[in-house]
Protein backbone atom coordinates (compact mmCIF):
# COMPACT_ATOMS: atom_id res chain seq x y z
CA UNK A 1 152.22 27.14 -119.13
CA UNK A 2 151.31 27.70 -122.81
CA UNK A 3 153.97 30.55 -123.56
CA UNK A 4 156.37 29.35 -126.75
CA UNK A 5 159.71 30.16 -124.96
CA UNK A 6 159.36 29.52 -121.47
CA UNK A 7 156.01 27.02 -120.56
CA UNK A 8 158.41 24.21 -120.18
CA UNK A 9 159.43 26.25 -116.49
CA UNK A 10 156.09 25.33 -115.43
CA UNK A 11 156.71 21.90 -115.40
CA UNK A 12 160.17 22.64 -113.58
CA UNK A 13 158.06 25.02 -110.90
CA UNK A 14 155.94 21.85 -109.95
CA UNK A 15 159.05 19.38 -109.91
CA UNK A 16 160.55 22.11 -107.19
CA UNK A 17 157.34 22.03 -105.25
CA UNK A 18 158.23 18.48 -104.16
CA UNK A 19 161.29 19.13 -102.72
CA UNK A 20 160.46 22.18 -100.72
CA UNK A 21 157.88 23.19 -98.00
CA UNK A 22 156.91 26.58 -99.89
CA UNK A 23 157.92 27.84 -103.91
CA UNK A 24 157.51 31.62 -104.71
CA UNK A 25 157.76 32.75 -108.22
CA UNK A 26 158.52 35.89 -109.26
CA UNK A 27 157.99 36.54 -112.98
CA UNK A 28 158.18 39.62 -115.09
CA UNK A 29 154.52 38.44 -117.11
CA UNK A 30 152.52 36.18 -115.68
CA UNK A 31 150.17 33.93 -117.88
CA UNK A 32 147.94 30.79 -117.51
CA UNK A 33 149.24 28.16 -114.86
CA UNK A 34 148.11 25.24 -112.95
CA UNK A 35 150.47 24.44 -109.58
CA UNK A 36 150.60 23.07 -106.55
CA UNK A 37 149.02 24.82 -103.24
CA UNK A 38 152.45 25.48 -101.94
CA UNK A 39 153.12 27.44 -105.22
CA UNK A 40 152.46 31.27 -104.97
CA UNK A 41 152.88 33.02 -108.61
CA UNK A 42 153.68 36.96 -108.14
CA UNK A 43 153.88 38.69 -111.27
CA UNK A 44 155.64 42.31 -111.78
CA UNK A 45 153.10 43.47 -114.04
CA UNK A 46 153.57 43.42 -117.57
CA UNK A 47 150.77 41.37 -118.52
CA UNK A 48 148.70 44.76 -117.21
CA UNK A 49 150.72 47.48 -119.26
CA UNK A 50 153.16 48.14 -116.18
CA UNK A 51 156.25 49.92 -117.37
CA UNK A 52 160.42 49.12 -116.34
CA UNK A 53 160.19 51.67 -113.20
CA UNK A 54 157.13 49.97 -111.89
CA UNK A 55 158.63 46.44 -112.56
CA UNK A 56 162.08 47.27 -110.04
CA UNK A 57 159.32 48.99 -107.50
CA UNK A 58 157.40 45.42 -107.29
CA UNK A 59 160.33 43.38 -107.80
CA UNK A 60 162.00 45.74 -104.59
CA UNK A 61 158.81 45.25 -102.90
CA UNK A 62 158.17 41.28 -103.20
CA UNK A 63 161.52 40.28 -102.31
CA UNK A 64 161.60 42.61 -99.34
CA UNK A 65 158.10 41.61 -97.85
CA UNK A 66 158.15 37.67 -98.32
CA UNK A 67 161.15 37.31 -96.97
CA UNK A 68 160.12 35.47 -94.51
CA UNK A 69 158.70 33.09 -97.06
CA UNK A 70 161.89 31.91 -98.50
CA UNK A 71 165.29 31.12 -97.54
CA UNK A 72 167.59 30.69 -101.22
CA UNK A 73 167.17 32.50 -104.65
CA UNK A 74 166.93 30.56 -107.61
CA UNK A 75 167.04 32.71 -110.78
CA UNK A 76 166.19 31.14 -114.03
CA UNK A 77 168.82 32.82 -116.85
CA UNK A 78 168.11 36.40 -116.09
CA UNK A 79 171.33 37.41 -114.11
CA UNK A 80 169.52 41.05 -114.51
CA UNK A 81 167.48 40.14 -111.23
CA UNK A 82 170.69 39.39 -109.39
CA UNK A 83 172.36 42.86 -110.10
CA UNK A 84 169.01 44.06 -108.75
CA UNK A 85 169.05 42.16 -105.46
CA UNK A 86 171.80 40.36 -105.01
CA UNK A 87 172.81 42.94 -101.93
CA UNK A 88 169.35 43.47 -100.65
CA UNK A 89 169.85 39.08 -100.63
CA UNK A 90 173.16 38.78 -99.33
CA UNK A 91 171.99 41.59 -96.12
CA UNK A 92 169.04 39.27 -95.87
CA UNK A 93 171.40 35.97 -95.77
CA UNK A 94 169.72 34.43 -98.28
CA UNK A 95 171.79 31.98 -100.73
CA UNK A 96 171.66 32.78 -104.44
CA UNK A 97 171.68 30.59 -107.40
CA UNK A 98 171.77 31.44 -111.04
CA UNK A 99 171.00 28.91 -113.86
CA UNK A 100 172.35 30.25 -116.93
CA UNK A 101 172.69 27.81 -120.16
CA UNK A 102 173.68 29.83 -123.04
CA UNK A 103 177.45 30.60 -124.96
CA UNK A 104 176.89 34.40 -124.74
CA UNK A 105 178.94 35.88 -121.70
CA UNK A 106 177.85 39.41 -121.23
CA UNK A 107 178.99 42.12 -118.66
CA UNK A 108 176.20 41.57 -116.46
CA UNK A 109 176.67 38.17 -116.58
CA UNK A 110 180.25 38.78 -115.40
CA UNK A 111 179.10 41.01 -112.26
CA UNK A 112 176.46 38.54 -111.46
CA UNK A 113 178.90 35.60 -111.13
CA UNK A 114 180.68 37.73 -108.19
CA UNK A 115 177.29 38.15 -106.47
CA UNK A 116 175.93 34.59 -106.55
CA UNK A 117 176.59 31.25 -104.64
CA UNK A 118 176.40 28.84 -106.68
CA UNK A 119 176.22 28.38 -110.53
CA UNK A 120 174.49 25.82 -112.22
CA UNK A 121 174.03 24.63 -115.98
CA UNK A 122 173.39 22.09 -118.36
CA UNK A 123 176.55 21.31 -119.95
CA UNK A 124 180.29 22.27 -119.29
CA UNK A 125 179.55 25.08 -122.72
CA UNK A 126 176.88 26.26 -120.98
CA UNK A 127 178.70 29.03 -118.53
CA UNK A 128 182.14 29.97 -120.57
CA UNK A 129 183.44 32.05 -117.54
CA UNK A 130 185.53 29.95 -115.33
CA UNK A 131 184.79 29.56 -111.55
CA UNK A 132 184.84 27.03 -108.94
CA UNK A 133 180.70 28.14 -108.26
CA UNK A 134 179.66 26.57 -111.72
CA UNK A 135 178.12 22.84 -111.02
CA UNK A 136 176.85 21.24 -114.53
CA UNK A 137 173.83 19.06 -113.89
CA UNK A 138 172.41 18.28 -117.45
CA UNK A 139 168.84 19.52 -118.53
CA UNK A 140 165.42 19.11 -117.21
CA UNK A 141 163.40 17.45 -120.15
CA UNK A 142 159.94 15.72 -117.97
CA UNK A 143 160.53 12.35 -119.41
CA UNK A 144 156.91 12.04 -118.47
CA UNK A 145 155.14 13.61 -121.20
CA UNK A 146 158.40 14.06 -123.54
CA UNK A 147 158.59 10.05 -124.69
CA UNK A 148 157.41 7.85 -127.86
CA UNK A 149 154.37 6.99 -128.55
CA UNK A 150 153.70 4.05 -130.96
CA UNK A 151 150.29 4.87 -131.48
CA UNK A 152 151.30 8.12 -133.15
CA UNK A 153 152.52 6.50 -136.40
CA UNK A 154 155.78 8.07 -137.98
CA UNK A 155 155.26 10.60 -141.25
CA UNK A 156 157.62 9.07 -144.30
CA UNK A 157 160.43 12.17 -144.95
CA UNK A 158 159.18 14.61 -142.76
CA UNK A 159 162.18 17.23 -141.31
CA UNK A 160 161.16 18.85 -138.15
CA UNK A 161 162.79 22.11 -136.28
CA UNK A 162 161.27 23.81 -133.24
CA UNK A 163 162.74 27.46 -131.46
CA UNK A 164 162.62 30.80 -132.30
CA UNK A 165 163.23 31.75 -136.08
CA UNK A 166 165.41 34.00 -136.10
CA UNK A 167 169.23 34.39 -138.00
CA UNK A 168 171.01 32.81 -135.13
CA UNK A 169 168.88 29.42 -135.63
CA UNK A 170 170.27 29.37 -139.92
CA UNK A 171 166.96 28.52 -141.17
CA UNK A 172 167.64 29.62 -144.39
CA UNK A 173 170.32 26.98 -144.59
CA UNK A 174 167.58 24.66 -144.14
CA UNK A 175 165.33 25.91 -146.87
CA UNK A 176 168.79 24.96 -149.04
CA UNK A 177 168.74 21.16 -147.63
CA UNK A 178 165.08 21.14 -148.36
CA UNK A 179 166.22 21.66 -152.02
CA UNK A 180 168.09 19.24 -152.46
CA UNK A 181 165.80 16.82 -150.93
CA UNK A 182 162.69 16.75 -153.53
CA UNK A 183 160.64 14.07 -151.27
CA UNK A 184 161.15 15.83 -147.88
CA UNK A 185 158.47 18.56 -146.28
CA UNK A 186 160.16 21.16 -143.63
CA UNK A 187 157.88 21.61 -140.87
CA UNK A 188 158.89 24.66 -138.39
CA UNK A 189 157.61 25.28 -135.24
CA UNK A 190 158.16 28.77 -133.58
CA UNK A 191 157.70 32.69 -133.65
CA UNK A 192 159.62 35.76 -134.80
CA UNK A 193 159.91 37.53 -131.69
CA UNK A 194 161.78 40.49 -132.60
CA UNK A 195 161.45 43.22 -135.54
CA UNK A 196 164.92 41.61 -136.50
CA UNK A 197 163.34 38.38 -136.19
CA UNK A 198 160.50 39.04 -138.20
CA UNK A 199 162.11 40.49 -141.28
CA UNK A 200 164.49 37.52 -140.87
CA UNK A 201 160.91 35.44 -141.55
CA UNK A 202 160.48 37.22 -144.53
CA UNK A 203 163.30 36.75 -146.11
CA UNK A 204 162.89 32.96 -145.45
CA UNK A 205 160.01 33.19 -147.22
CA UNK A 206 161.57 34.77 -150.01
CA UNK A 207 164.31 32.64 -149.97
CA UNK A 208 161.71 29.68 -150.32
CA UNK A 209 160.08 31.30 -153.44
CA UNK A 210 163.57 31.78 -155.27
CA UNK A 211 164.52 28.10 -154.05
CA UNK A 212 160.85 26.77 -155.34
CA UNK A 213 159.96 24.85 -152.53
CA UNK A 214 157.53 27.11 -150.64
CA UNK A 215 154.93 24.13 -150.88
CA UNK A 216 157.09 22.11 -148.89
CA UNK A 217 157.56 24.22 -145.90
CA UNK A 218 155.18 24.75 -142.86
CA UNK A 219 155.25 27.50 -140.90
CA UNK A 220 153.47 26.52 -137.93
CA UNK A 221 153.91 29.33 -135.51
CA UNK A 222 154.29 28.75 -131.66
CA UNK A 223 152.82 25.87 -129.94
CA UNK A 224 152.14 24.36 -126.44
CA UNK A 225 154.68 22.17 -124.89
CA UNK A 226 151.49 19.36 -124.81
CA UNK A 227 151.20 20.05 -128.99
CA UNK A 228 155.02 20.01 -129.33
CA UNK A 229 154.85 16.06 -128.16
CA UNK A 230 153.08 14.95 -131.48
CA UNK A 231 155.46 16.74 -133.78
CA UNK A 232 158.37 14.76 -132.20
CA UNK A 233 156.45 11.89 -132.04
CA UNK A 234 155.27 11.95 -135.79
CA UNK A 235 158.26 13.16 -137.60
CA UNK A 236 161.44 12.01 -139.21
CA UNK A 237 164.52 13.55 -138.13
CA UNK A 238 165.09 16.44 -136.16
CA UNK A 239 167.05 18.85 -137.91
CA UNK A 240 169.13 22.14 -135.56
CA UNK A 241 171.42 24.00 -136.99
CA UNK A 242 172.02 26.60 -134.09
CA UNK A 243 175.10 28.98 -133.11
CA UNK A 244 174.27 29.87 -130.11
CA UNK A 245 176.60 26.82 -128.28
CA UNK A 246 174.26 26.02 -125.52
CA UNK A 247 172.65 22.79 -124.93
CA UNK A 248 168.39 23.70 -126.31
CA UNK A 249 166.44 22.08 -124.29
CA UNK A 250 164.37 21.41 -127.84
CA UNK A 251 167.03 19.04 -128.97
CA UNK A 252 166.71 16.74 -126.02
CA UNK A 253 163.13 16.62 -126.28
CA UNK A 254 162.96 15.32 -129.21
CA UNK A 255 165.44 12.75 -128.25
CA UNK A 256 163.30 11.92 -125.32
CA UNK A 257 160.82 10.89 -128.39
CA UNK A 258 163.22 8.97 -129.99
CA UNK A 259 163.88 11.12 -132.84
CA UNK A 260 167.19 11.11 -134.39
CA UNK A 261 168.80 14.39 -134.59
CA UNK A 262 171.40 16.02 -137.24
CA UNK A 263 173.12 19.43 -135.40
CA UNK A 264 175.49 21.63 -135.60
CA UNK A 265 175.30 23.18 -132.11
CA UNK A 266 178.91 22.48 -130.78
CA UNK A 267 176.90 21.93 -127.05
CA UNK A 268 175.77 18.51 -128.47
CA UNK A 269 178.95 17.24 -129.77
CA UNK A 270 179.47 14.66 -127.25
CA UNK A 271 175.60 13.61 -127.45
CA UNK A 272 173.87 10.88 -129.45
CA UNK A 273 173.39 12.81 -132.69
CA UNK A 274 174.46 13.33 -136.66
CA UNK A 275 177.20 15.89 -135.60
CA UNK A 276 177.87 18.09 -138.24
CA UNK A 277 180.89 20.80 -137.95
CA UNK A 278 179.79 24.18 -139.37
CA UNK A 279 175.94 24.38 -140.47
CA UNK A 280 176.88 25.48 -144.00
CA UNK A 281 178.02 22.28 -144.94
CA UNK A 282 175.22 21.64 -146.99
CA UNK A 283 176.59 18.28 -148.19
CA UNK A 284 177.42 16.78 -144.94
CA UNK A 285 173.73 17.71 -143.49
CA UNK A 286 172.44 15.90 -146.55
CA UNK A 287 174.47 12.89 -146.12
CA UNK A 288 173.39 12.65 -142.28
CA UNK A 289 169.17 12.93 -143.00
CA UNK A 290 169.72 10.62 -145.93
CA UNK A 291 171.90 8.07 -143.75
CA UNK A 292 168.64 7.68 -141.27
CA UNK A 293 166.10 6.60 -144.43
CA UNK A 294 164.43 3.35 -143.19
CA UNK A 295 166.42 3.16 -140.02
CA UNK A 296 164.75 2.90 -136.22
CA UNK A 297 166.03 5.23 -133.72
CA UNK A 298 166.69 4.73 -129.97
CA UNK A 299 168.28 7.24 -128.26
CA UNK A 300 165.77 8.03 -125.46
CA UNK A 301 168.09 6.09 -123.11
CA UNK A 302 171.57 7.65 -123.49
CA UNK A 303 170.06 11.05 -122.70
CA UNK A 304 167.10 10.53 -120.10
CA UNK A 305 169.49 9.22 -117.00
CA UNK A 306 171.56 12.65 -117.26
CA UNK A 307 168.94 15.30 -118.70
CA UNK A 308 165.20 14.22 -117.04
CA UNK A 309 163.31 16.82 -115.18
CA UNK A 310 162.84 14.18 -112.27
CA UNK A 311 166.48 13.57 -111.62
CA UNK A 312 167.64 17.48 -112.39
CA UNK A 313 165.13 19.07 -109.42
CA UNK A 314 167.01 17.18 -106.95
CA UNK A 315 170.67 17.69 -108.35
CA UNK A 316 169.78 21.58 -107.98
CA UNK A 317 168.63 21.01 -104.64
CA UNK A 318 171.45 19.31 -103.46
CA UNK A 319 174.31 21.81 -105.05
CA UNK A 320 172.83 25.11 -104.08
C-alpha cells in the first residue's frame, strides 16, 4: 500500500474485489495492506530473507494448492511468472492474462506472449510485439483520491516530477531547465533503486553544484500514493522527460489533478500535454513551462473517461 513503485496495485486489488466472488494475490514481498474479506494476500517470502529457489518452491506450491480458489491468471507486468506456470495453468485450464505497459520487448516477454490468452495494456505503445491477443484499455488512475482540490492552494513556479531517478527518467536535463529558469524550484519525488541508480543521484547532485542551483532542488525521496495527491495538487506544471515509451501511470495522475504537463514520452503524444520531441531540446521545454505562467488548467476530463481505475477493472474483466 505504501511501497514507492507499486502501492497504487492496491487500489487496483480492491477495484477487482468488486467484480469477482474471491481475489488471490500472489506477490514476491508482501508489505502493509488493507483489503476486502474476499482478498487473500500470499506472499513468496522475501520480506523474511527467503532466497530465488525458495520463491519458485512457494510460487509452485500456491498455484498448485488454491487451485480450486481461482479460475483465470492475471499477472501484473512480470511475464517471468508466466514462463513459470503458464503449463502447470494451461493443464489446469485456467485462462491467463498478462498486463504489460512498457516499450522494452524482451525474450521472455516474447515466449510469454505464446503462453498467454489475452494481452492487455494501456496504450497501443504499450506492447510493441504484434498479436491479435493484445486489447488496449487505457490506465487505471482512482479518480477518487487522484482529483483537485481547491483548498490546497497552488505554489507560484513550482516544477514537479515523480518516478524513479534514474538515467532513463533525464533528470539531469531537468537540472539544465531549472537553470535557465531563475524563479522556478524543482521538486522530485522518488528513490534510486539500483547501484546504477544511485550513482546516477550523485551525479545529479553534482551536476546541480556545477549548474548553481542546488538550493532550488528538492529531493524528496519516495512517498505514499495518499502524500503524492498534495504535490499534484500544490504544484505548477508537471514536468517528464522519460524514454522509456510507455504510458506512466504518474503522468495521468497528475492530470487527474489538473496539472498541466510538458513530456517527452512518445506514449503521450496523442494526450492533452506540452509535447515536446526529444527531451534535449532544452529550448522547446522552456518555451512550454513558460507558455503555462498565469494560465488555469483543465485537463482532468479528456483523460478520466478512458484512464480511471473505476472504468479500467471492468474493461479487464470483460476482455480476458
Amino acid at each position: 500500500m505504501n511501497d514507492q513503485i507499486l502501492g497504487f496495485f492496491h487500489s487496483w486489488i480492491e477495484e477487482f474485489s468488486k467484480h469477482a466472488e474471491k481475489v488471490t494475490v500472489i506477490c514476491l514481498e508482501k508489505g502493509d495492506y488493507s483489503l476486502p474479506e474476499n482478498v487473500s494476500v500470499i506472499s513468496l517470502g522475501k520480506e523474511s530473507g527467503a532466497g530465488k529457489i525458495s520463491y519458485v518452491l512457494s510460487f509452485y506450491k500456491n498455484i498448485f494448492l488454491r487451485r480450486k480458489d481461482y479460475d483465470h491468471v492475471f499477472v501484473h507486468m512480470n511475464q517471468i511468472y508466466i514462463i513459470l506456470g503458464g503449463l502447470v495453468w494451461k493443464l489446469m485450464n485456467k485462462k491467463v492474462s498478462l498486463w504489460y505497459a512498457h516499450g522494452h520487448v524482451s525474450l521472455s516477454l516474447r515466449f510469454a506472449e505464446k503462453i498467454v490468452n489475452t494481452i492487455v495494456t494501456s496504450t497501443e505503445r504499450g506492447f510493441r510485439l504484434k498479436s491479435d491477443k493484445v486489447k488496449v484499455v487505457g490506465q487505471g488512475i482512482d479518480e477518487n483520491k487522484f482529483a483537485p482540490n481547491k483548498l490546497i492552494p497552488k505554489l507560484d513556479k513550482r516544477i514537479l516530477t515523480v518516478g524513479r531517478v534514474s538515467k532513463v527518467k533525464n533528470v539531469h536535463i531537468m537540472l539544465d531547465v531549472l537553470s535557465a529558469l531563475p524563479d522556478y524550484r524543482l521538486d522530485i519525488v522518488g528513490d534510486s533503486v539500483t547501484e546504477v541508480d544511485v550513482l546516477y543521484l550523485k551525479d545529479c547532485n553534482d551536476r546541480a553544484l556545477e549548474l548553481g542551483v542546488e538550493q532550488r532542488v528538492v529531493w524528496h525521496g519516495s512517498k505514499t500514493q495518499s502524500e503524492l495527491i498534495t504535490y499534484y495538487q500544490q504544484s505548477t506544471v508537471f514536468l517528464n522527460l522519460s524514454e522509456t515509451g510507455s504510458l506512466d501511470k504518474v503522468i495521468l495522475e497528475a492530470m487527474f489533478c489538473n496539472l498541466p504537463v510538458v513530456t517527452s514520452n512518445q506514449a503521450l503524444e496523442k494526450f492533452p500535454v506540452l509535447y515536446v520531441d526529444k527531451p534535449d531540446n532544452i529550448t522547446e521545454v522552456l518555451s512550454c513551462i513558460k507558455s503555462l505562467e498565469g494560465k488555469a488548467c483543465d485537463v482532468r476530463g479528456a483523460v478520466i473517461e478512458d484512464n480511471s481505475l473505476q472504468n479500467l477493472i471492468p474493461k479487464i474483466m470483460e476482455v480476458i
